[in-house]
Every structure is written in C-alpha cells, then in structure tokens.
N, C-alpha and C. Protein backbone atom coordinates (compact mmCIF):
# COMPACT_ATOMS: atom_id res chain seq x y z
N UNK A 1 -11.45 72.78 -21.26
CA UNK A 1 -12.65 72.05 -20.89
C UNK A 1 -12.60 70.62 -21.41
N UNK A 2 -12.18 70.55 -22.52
CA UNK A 2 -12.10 69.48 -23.40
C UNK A 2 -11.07 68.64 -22.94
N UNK A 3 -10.19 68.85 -21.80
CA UNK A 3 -9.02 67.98 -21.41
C UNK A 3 -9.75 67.57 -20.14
N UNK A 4 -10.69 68.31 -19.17
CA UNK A 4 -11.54 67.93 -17.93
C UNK A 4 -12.06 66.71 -18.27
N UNK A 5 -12.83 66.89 -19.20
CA UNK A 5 -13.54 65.67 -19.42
C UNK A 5 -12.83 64.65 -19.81
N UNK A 6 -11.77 64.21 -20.80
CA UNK A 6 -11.22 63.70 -21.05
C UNK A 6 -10.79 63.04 -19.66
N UNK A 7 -9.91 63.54 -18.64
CA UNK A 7 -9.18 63.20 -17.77
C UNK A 7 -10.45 62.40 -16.70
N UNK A 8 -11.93 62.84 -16.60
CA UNK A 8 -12.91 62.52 -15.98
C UNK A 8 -12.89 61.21 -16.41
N UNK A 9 -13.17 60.85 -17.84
CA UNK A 9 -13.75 59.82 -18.27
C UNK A 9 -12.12 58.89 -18.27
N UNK A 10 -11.34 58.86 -18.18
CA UNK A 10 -10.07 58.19 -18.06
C UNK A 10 -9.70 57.64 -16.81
N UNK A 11 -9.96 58.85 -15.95
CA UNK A 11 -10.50 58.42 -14.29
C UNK A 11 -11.20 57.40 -14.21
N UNK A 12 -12.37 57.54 -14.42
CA UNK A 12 -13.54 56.42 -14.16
C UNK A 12 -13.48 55.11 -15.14
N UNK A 13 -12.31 54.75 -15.99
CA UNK A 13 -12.22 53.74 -16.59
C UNK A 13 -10.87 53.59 -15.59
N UNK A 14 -10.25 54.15 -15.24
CA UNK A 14 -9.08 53.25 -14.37
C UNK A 14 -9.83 52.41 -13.13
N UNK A 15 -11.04 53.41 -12.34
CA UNK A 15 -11.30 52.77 -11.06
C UNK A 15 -12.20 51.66 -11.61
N UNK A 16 -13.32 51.34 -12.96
CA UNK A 16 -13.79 50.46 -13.01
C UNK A 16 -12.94 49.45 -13.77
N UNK A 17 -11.62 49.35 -14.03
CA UNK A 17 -11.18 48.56 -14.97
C UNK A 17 -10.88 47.22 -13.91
N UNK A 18 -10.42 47.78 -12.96
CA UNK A 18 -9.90 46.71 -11.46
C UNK A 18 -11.28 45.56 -11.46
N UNK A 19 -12.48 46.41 -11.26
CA UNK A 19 -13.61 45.84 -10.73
C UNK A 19 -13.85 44.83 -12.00
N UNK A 20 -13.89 44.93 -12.96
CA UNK A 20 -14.75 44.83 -14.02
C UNK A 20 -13.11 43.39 -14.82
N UNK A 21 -11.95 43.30 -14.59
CA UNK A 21 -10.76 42.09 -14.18
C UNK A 21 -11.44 41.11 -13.28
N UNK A 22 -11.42 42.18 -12.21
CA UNK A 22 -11.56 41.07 -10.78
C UNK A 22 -13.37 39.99 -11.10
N UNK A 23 -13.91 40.66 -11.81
CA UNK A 23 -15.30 39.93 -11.82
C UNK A 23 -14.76 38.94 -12.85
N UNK A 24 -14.07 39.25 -14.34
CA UNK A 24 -13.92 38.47 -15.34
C UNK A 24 -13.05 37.44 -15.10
N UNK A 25 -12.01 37.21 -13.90
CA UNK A 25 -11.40 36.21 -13.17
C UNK A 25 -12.69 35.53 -12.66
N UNK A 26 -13.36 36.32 -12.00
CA UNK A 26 -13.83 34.93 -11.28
C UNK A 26 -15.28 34.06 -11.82
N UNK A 27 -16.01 35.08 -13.15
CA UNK A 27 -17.12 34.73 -13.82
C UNK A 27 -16.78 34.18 -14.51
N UNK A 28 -15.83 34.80 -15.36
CA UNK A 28 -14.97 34.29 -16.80
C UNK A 28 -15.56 35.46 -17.81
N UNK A 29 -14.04 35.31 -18.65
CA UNK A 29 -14.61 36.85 -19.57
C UNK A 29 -15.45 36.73 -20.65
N UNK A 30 -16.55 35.52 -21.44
CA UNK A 30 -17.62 36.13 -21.92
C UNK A 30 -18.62 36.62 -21.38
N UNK A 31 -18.72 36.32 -20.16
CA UNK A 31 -20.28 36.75 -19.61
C UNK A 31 -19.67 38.28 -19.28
N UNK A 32 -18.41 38.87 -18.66
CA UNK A 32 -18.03 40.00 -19.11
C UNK A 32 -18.11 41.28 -20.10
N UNK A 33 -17.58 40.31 -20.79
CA UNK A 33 -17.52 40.90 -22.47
C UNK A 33 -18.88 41.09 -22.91
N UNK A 34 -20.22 40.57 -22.39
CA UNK A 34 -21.30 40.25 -23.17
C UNK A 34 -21.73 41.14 -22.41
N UNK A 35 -22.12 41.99 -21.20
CA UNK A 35 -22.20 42.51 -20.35
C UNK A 35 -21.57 44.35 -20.42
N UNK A 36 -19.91 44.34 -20.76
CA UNK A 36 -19.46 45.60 -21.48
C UNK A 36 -20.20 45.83 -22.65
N UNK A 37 -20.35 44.73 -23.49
CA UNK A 37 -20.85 45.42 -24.87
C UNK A 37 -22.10 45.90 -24.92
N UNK A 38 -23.12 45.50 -23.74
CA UNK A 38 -24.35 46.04 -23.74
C UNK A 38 -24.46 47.47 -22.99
N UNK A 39 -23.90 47.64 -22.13
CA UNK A 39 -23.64 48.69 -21.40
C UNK A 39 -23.97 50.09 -22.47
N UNK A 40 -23.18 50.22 -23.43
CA UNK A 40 -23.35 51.15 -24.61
C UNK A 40 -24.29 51.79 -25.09
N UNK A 41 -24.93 50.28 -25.59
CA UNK A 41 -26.55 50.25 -26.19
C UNK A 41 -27.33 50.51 -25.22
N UNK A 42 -27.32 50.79 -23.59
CA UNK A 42 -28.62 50.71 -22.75
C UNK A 42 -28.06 52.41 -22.73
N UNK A 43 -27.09 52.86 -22.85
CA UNK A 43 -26.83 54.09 -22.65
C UNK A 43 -27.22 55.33 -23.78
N UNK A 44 -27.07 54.53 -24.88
CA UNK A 44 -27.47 55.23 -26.38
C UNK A 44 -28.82 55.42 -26.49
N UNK A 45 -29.76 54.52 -26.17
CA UNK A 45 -31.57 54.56 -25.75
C UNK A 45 -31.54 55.34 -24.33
N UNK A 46 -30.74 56.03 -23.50
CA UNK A 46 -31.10 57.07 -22.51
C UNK A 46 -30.78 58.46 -23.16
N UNK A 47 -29.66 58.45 -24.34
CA UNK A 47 -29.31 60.09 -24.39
C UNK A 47 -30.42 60.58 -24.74
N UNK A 48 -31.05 60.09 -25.35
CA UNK A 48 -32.17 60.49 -26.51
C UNK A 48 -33.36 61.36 -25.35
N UNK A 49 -33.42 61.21 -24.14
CA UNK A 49 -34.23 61.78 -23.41
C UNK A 49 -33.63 62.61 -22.83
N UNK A 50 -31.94 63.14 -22.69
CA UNK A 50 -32.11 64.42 -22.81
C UNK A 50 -32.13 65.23 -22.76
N UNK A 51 -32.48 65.27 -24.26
CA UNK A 51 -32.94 66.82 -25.23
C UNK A 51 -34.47 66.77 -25.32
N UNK A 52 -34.89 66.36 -24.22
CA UNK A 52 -36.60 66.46 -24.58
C UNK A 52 -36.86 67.41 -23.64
N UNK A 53 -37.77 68.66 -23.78
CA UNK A 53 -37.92 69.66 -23.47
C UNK A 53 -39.21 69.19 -22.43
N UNK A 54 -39.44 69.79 -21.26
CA UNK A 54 -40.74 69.34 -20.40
C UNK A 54 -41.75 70.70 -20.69
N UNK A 55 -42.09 69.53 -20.23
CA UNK A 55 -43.82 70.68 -21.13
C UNK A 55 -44.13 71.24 -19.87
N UNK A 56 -44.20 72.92 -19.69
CA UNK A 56 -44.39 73.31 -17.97
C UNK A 56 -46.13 73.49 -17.75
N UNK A 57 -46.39 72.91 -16.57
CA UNK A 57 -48.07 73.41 -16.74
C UNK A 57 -48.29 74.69 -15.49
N UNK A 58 -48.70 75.46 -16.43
CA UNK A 58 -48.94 77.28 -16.40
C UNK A 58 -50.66 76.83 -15.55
C-alpha cells in the first residue's frame, strides 16, 4: 500500500514539475518559488477538517 502511494505522489510531481519549469521560464522563479512554498501552508489549514466528525440531524 505504502509503495501505491508513494508511486501516486511521484506521478503527480513528474506531470506538475513540466508545468510548474515552463511557468518559472516565463514568470521567473521567485514569484514561483513564493507560490510552491505557500501551496503547503494552504494545505496544512485544510487537513485539519478532515477529522471533524458531522453532526447528523436525527
């Protein structure tokens, strides 16, 4: 299981690595770079929702 995912998430950094070159050629790579590094942080403030249980109305 632990190699699926692995190979998933390795996948999806090969097909965005092209895209994510081809923009930093033509933007230039801090607005790139400034752009990857946030990506993280907007993702770390979504896990957190979740494990929040929905409240069912009975």
């Amino acid at each position: 299981m632990g190699g699926f995912i692995n190979g998933f998430a390795w996948g999806i950094v090969a097909i965005f690595m092209s895209a994510i070159g081809f923009i930093a050629q033509t933007k230039g790579i801090i607005p790139v770079l400034i752009v990857v590094s946030i990506i993280p942080v907007i993702f770390s403030k979504m896990v957190k929702y979740l494990f929040v249980e929905e409240v069912s109305l009975k």
